[in-house]
N, C-alpha and C. Protein backbone atom coordinates (compact mmCIF):
# COMPACT_ATOMS: atom_id res chain seq x y z
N UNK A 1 0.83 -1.17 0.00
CA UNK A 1 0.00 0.00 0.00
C UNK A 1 0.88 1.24 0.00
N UNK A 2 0.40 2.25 -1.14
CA UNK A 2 1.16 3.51 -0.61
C UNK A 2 1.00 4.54 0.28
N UNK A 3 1.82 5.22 0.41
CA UNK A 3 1.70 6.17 1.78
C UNK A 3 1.36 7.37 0.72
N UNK A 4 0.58 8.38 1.85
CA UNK A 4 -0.05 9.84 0.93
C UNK A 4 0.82 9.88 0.30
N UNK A 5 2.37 10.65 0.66
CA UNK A 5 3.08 11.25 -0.08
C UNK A 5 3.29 10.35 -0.92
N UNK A 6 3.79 9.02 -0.93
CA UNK A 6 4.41 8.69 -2.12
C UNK A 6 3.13 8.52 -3.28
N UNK A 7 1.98 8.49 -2.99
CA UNK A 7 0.54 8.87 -3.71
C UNK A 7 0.51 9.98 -4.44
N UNK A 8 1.41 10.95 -3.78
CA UNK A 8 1.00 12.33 -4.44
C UNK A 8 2.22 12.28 -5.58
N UNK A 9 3.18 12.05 -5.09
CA UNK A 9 4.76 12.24 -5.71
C UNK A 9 4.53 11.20 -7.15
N UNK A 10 3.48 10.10 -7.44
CA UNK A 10 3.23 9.00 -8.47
C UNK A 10 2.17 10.18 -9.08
N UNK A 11 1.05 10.53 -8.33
CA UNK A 11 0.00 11.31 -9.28
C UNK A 11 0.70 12.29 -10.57
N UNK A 12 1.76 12.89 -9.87
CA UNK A 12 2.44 14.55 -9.78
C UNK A 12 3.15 13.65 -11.28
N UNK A 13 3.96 12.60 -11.28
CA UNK A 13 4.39 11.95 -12.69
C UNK A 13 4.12 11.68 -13.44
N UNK A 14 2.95 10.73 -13.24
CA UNK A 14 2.07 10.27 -14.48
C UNK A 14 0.30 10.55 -14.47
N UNK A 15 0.06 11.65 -13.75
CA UNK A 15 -1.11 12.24 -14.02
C UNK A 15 -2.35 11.49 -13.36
N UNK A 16 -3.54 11.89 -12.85
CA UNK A 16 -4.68 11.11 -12.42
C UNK A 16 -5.42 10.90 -13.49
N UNK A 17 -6.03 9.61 -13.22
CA UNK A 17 -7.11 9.35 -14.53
C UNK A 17 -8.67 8.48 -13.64
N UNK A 18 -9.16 8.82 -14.75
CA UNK A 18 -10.54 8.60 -14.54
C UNK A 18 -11.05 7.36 -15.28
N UNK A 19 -12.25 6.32 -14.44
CA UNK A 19 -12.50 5.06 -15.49
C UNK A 19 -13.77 5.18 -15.88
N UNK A 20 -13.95 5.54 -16.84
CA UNK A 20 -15.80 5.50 -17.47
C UNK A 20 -16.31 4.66 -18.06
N UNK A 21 -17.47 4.48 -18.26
CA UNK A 21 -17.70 3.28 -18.92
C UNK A 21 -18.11 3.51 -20.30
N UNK A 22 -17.72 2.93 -21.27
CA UNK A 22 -17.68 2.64 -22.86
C UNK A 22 -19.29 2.93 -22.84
N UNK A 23 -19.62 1.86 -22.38
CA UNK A 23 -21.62 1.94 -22.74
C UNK A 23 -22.47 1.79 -21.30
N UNK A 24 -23.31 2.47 -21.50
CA UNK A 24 -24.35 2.18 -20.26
C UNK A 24 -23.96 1.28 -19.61
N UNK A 25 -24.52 -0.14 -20.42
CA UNK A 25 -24.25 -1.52 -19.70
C UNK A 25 -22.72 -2.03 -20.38
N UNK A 26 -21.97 -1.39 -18.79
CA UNK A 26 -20.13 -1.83 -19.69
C UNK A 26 -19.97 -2.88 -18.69
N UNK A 27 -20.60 -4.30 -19.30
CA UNK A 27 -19.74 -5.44 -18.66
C UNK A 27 -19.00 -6.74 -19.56
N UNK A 28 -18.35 -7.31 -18.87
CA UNK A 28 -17.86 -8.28 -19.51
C UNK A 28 -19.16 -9.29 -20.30
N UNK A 29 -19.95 -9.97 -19.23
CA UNK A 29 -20.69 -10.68 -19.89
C UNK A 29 -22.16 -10.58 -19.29
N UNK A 30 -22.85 -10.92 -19.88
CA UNK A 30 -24.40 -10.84 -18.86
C UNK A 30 -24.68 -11.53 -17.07
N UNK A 31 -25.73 -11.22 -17.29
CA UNK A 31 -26.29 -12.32 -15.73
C UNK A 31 -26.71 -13.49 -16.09
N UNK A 32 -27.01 -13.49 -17.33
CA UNK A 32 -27.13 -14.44 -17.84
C UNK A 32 -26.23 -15.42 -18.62
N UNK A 33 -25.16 -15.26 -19.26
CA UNK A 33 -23.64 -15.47 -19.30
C UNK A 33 -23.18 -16.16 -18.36
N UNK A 34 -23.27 -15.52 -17.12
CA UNK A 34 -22.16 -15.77 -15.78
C UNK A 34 -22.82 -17.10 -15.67
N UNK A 35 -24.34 -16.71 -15.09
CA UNK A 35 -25.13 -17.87 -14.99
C UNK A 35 -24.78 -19.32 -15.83
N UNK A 36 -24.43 -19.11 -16.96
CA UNK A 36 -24.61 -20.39 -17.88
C UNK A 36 -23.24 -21.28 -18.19
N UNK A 37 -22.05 -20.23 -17.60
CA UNK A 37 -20.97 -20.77 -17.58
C UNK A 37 -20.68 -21.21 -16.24
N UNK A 38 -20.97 -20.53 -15.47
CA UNK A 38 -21.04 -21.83 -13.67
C UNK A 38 -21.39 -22.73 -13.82
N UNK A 39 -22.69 -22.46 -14.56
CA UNK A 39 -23.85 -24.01 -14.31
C UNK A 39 -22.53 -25.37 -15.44
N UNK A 40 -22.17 -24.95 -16.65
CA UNK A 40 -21.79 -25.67 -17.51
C UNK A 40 -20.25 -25.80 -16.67
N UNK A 41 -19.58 -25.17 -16.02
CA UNK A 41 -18.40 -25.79 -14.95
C UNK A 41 -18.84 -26.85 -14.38
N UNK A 42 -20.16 -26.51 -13.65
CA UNK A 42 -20.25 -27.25 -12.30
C UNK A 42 -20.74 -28.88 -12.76
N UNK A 43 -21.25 -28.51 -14.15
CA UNK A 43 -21.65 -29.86 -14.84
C UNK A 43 -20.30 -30.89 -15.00
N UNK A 44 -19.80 -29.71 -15.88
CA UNK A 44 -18.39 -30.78 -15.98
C UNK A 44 -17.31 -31.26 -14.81
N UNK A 45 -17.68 -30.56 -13.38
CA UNK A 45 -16.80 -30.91 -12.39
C UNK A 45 -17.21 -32.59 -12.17
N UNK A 46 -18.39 -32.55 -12.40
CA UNK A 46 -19.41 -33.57 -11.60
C UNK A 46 -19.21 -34.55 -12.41
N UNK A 47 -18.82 -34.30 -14.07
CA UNK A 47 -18.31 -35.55 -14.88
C UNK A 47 -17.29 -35.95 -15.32
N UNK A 48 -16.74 -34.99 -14.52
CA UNK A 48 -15.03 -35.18 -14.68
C UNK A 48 -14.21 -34.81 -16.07
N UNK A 49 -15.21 -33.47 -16.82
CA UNK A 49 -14.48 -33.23 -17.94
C UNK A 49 -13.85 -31.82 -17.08
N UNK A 50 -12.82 -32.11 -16.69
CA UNK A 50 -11.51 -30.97 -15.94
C UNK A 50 -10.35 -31.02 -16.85
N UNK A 51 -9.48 -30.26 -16.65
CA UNK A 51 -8.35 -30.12 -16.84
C UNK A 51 -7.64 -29.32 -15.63
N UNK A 52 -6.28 -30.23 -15.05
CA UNK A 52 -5.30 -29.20 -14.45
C UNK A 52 -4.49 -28.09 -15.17
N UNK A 53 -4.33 -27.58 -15.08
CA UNK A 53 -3.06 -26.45 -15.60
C UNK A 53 -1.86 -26.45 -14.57
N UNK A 54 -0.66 -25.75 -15.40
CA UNK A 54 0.44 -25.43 -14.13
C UNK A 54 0.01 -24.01 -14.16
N UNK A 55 0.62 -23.14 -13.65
CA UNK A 55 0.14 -21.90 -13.36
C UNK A 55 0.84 -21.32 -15.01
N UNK A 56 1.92 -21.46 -15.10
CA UNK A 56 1.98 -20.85 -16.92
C UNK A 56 1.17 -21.20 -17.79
N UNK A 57 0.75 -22.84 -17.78
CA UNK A 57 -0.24 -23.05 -18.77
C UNK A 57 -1.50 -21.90 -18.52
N UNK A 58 -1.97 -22.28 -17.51
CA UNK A 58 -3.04 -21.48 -17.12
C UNK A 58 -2.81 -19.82 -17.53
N UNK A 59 -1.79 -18.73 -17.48
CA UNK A 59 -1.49 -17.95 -17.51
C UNK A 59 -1.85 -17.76 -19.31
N UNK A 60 -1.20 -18.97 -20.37
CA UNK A 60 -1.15 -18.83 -21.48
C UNK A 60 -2.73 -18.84 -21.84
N UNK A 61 -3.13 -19.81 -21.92
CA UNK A 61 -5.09 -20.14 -21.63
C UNK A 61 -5.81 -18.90 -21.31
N UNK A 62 -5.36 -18.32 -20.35
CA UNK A 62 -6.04 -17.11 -20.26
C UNK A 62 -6.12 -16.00 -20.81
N UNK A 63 -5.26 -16.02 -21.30
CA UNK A 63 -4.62 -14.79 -22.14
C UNK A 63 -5.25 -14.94 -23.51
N UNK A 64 -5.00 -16.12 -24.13
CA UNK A 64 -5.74 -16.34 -25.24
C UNK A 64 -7.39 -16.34 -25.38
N UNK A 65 -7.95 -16.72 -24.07
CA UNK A 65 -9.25 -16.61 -24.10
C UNK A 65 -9.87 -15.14 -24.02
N UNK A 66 -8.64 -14.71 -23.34
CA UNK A 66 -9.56 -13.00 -22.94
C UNK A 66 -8.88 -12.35 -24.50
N UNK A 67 -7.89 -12.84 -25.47
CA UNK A 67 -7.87 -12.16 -26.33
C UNK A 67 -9.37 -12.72 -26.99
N UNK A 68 -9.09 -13.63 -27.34
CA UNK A 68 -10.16 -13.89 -28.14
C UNK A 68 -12.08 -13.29 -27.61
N UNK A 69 -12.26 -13.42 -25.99
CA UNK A 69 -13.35 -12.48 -26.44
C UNK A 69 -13.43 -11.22 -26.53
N UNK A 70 -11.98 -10.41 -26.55
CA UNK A 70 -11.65 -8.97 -26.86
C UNK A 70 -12.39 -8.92 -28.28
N UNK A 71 -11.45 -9.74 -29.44
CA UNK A 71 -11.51 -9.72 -30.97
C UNK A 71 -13.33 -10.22 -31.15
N UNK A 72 -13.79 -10.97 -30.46
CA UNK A 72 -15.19 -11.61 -30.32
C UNK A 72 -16.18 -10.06 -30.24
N UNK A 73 -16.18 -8.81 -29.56
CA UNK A 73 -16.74 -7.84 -29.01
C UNK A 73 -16.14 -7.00 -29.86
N UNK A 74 -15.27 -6.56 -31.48
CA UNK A 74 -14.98 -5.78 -31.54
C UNK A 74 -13.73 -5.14 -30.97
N UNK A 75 -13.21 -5.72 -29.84
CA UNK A 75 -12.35 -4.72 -29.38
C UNK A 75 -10.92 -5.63 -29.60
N UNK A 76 -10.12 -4.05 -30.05
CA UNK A 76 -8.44 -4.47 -30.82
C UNK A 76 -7.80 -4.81 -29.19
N UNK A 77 -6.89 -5.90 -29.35
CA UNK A 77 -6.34 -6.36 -27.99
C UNK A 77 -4.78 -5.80 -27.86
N UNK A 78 -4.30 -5.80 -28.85
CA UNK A 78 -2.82 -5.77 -29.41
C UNK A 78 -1.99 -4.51 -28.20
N UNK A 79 -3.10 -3.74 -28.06
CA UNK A 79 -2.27 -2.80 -26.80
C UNK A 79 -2.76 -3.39 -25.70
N UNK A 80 -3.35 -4.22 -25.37
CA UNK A 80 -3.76 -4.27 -23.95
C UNK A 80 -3.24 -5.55 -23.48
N UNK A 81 -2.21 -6.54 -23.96
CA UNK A 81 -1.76 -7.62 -24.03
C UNK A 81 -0.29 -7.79 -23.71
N UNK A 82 0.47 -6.72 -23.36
CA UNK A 82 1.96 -7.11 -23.78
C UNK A 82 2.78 -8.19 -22.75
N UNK A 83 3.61 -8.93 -23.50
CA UNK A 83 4.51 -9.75 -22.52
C UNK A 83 5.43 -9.15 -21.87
């Protein structure tokens, strides 16, 4: 956690910013979404279609999935991705 000053001395460098939202409804996925991908986890826990990951695999997996529903929605990923 930072302390005021060193809060102020980071603002004073690279400026304060503000987060707005793109659209009214700015979310990742619906209530209905969330809903349908728990339920379809919790199915497959119960039938044993799992996979482990190591934490890099997992790291790579993720990355590719959140590119892909970036490019899925329209939105360019290429800056928001770097290694």
């Amino acid at each position: 956690m930072l302390k005021t000053a060193e809060k102020k001395s980071l603002n004073k460098k690279i400026g304060s910013f503000k987060f707005v939202p793109i659209t009214e409804d700015d979310t990742l996925m619906s209530k209905g979404e969330l809903d349908a991908v728990i339920k379809q986890g919790l199915e497959n826990i119960k039938s044993g279609k799992t996979k482990r990951y190591t934490i890099e695999e997992f790291r790579v997996e993720a990355k590719k999935r959140a590119i892909a529903f970036l490019e899925r929605n329209g939105i360019h990923s290429a800056s928001l991705c770097r290694e």
